[in-house]
Protein backbone atom coordinates (compact mmCIF):
# COMPACT_ATOMS: atom_id res chain seq x y z
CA UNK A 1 -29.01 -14.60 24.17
CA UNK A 2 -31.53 -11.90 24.41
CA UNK A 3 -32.51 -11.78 21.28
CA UNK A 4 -33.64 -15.42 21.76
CA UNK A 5 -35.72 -14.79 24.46
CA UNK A 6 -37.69 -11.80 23.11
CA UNK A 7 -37.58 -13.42 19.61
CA UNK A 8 -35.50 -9.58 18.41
CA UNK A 9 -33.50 -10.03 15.23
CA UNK A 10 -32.74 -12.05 13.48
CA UNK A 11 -35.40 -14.48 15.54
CA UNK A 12 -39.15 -14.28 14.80
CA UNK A 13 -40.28 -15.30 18.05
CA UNK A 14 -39.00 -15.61 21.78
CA UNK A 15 -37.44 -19.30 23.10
CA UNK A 16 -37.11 -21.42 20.05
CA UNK A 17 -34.13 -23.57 20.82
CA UNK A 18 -32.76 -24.02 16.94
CA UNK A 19 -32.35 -20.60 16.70
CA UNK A 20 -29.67 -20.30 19.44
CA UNK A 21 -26.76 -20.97 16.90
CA UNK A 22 -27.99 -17.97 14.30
CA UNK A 23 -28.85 -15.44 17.38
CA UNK A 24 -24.85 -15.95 18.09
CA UNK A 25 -23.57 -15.56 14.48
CA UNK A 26 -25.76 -12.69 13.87
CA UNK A 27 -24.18 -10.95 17.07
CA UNK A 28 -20.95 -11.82 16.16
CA UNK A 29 -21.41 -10.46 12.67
CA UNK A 30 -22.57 -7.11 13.82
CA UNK A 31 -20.08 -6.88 16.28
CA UNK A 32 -17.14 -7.29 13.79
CA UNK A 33 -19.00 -4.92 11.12
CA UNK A 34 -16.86 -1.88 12.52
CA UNK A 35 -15.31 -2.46 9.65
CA UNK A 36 -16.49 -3.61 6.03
CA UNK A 37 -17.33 -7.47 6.66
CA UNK A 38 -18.14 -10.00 3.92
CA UNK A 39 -20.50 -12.27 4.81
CA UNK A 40 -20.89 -16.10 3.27
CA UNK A 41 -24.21 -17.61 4.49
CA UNK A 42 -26.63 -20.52 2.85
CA UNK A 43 -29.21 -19.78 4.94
CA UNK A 44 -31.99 -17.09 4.09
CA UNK A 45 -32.96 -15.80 7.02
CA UNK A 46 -29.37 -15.31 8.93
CA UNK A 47 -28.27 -13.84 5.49
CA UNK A 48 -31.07 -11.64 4.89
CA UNK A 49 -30.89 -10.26 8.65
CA UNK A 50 -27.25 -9.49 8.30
CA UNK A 51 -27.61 -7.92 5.00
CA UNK A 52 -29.62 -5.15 6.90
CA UNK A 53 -26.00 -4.28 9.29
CA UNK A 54 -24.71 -1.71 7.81
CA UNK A 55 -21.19 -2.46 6.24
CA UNK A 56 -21.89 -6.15 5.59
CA UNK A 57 -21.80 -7.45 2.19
CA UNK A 58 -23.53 -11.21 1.58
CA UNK A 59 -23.27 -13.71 -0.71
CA UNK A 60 -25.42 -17.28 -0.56
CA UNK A 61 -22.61 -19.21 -1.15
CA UNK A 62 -18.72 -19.61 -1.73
CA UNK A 63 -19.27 -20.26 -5.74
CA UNK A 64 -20.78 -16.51 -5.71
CA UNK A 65 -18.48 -14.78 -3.32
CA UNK A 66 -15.63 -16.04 -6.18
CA UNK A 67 -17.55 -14.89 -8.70
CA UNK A 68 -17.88 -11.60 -7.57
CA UNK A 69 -16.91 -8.11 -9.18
CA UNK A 70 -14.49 -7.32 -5.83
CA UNK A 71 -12.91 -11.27 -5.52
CA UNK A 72 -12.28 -11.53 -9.58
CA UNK A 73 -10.59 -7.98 -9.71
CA UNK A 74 -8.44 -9.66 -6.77
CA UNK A 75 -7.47 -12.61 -8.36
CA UNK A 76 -6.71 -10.92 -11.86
CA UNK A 77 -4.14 -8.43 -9.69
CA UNK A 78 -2.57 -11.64 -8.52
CA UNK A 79 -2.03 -12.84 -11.87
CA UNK A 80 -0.21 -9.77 -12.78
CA UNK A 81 2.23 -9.54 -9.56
CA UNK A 82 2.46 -13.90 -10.35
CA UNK A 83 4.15 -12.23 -13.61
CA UNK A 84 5.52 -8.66 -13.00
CA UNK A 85 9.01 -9.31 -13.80
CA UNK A 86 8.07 -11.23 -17.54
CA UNK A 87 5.87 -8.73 -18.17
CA UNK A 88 8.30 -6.15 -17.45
CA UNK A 89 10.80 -8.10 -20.19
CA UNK A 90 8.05 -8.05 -22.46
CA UNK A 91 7.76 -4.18 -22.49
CA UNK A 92 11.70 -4.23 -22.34
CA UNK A 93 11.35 -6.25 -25.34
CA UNK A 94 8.65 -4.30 -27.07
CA UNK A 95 10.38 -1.25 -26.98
CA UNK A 96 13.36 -2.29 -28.53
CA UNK A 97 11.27 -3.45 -31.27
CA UNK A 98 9.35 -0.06 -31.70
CA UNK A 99 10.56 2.53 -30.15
CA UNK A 100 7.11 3.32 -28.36
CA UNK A 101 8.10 4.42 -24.92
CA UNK A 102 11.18 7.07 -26.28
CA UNK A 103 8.05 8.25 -28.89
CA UNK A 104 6.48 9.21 -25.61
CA UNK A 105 9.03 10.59 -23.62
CA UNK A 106 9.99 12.53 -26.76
CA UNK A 107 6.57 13.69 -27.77
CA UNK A 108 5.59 15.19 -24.03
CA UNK A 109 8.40 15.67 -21.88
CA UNK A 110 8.92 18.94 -23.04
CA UNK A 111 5.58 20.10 -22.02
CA UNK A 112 6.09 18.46 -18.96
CA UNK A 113 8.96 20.80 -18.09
CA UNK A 114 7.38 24.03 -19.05
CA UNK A 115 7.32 26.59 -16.30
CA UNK A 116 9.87 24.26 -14.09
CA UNK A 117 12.63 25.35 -12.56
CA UNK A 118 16.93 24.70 -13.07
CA UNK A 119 18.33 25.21 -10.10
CA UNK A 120 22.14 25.59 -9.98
CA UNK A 121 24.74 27.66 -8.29
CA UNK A 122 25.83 28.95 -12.02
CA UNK A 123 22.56 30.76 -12.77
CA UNK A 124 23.40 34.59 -11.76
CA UNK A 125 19.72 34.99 -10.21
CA UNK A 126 19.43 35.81 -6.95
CA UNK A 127 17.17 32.26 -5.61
CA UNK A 128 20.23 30.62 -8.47
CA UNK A 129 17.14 29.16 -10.64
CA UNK A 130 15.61 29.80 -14.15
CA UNK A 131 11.85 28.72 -15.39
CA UNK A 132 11.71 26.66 -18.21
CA UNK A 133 9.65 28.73 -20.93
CA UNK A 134 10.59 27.10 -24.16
CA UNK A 135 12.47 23.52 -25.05
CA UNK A 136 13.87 21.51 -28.01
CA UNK A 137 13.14 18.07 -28.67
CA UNK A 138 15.13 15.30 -26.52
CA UNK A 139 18.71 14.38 -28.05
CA UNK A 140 18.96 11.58 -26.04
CA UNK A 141 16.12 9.37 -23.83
CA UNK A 142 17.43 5.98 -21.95
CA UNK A 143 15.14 3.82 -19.79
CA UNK A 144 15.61 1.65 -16.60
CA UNK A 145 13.83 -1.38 -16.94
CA UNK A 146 15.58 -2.64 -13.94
CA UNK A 147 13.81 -0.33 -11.93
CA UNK A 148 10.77 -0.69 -13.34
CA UNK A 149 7.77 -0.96 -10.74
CA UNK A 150 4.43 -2.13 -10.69
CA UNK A 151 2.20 0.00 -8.51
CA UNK A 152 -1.17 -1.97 -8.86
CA UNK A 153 -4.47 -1.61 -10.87
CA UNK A 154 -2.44 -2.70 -13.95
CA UNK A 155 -0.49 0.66 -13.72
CA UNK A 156 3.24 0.19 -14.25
CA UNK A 157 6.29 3.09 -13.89
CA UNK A 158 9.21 2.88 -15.92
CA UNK A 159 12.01 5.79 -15.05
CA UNK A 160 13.66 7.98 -18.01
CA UNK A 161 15.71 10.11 -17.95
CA UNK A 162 16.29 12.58 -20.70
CA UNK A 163 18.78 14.93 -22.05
CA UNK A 164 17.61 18.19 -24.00
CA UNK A 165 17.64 21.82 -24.76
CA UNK A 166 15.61 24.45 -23.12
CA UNK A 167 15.08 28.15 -22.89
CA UNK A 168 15.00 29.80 -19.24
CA UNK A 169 14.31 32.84 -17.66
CA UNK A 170 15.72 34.62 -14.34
CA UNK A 171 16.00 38.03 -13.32
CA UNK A 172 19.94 39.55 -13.02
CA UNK A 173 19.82 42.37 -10.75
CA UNK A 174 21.26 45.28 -12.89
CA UNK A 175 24.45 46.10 -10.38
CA UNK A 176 25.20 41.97 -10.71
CA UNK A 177 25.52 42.73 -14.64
CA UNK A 178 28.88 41.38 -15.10
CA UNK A 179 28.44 38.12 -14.14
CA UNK A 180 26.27 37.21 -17.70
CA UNK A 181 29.76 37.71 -19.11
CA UNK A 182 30.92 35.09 -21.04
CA UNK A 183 26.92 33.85 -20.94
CA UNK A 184 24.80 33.69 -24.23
CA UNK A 185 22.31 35.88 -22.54
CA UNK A 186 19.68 38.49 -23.89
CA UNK A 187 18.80 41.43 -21.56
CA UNK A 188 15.50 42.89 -21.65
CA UNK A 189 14.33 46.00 -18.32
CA UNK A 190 12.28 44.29 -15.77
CA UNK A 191 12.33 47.11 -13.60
CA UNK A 192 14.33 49.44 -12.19
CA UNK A 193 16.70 47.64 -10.31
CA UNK A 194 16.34 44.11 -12.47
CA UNK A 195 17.09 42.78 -16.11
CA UNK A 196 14.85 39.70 -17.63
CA UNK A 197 17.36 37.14 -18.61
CA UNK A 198 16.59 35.06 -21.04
CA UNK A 199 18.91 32.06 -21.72
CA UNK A 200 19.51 28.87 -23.29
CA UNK A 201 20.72 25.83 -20.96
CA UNK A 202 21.30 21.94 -21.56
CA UNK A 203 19.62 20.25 -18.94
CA UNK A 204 19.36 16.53 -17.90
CA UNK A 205 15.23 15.45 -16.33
CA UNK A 206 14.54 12.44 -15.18
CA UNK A 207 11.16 10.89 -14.62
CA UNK A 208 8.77 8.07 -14.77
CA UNK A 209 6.26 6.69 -17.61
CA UNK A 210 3.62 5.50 -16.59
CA UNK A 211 2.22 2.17 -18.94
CA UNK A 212 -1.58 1.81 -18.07
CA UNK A 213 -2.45 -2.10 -19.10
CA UNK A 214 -5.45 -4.50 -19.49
CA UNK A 215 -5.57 -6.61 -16.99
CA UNK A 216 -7.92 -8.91 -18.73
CA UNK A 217 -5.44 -9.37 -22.30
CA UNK A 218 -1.80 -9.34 -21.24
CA UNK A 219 -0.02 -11.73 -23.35
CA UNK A 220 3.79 -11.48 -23.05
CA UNK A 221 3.91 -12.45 -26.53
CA UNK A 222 1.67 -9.43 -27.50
CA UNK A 223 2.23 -6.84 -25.07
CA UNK A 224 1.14 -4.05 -26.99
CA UNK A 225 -2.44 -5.70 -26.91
CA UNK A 226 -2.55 -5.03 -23.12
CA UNK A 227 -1.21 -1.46 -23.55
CA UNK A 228 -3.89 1.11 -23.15
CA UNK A 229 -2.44 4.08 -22.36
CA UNK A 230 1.48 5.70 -21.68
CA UNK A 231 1.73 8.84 -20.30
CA UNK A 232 4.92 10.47 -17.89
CA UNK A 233 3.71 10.36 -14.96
CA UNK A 234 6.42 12.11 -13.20
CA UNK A 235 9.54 14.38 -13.27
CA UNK A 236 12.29 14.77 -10.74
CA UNK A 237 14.70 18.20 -10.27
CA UNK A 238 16.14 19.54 -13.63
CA UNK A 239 19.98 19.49 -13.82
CA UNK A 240 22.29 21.48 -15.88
CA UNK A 241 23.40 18.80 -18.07
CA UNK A 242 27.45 19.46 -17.45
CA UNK A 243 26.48 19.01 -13.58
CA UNK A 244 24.54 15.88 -13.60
């Protein structure tokens, strides 16, 4: 109301009586931009005065707010969670039928373990853990697509896990020698009071991979189409294969 009688913004001059109803939606408009505010208004001059609030975005009608970049990337990531679970049967499905997500797992898992650690009470190192610094190729890789997840942006996690043979290291202090009896374990002087072990172990990971997909082309007929990228995304604690 006092912007209508000193004709202040959005008005262009004091006491004109139709301006009353845009003086109150402009103050209500910059009163709720405390946080980001879209803003759907026909009319110029209340949309061009709001547009100068900081944090207000405007659009001249409802066809346009639709339209928009933000609202289309919206209704495109409802489309997706509309179909999460057949997409999800699709991938299933596709990787019966080519093997693509073990080709993964297989290819970069073991560079995803390097410099990890086993830990297990039957390591003879003092913190009972050995760092990964060498691995075999994955005997055997199983997935849980019933625990697949869909964590937005067209990103999807499917957990692995993944049974294979690395090479670890830990350090045996020298008076503890006895207990890498029995072990296939080579010896090498750390210092005075330690031995480098170095030591092959079977070990059980488990982990996610990640399937990046097109929004914009997933067809549950032709998955792969939508598939841009798979990568593991993530590895849990590496267990001695006999105690997993």
């Amino acid at each position: 109301m006092e912007a209508y009688f000193v004709g202040d913004t959005p008005l262009k001059e004091p006491k004109v009586r139709s301006d009353i109803p845009d003086a109150l939606i402009f103050q209500a408009v910059r009163e709720l931009a405390t946080s980001p505010l879209t803003f759907v208004c026909e009319d110029e001059k209340l949309r061009s005065a709001c547009a100068a609030i900081a944090g207000v975005t405007v659009f001249s009608s409802l066809p346009a707010f639709i339209e928009s970049a933000g609202v289309q990337d919206e209704i495109k990531e409802l489309d997706v969670i509309q179909k999460i679970g057949p997409i999800i049967a699709a991938m299933e499905k596709f990787e019966e039928e080519t093997s693509e997500f073990t080709s993964t797992v297989r290819n970069k898992v073991g560079e995803a373990l390097m410099w990890k650690k086993i830990e297990s009470r039957s390591i003879p190192d003092d913190n009972h853990e050995a760092t990964i610094s060498s691995y075999s190729e994955p005997e055997d890789i199983d997935f849980d697509f019933d625990e697949a997840a869909y964590f937005g942006d067209g990103e999807f996690g499917i957990p692995f896990s993944a049974t294979l043979y690395v090479t670890g290291f830990y350090y045996l202090f020298k008076g503890d020698v006895y207990r890498s009896e029995g072990r296939s374990v080579r010896l090498s002087d750390h210092n005075d009071h330690y031995y480098e072990a170095e030591e092959q172990f079977e070990v059980v990971v488990q982990g996610l991979v990640k399937v990046s997909c097109s929004r914009d082309s997933i067809d549950l007929d032709e998955i792969d189409a939508a598939i841009i990228d798979m990568a593991i995304d993530s590895l849990g604690p590496v267990e001695l294969a006999d105690e997993s």
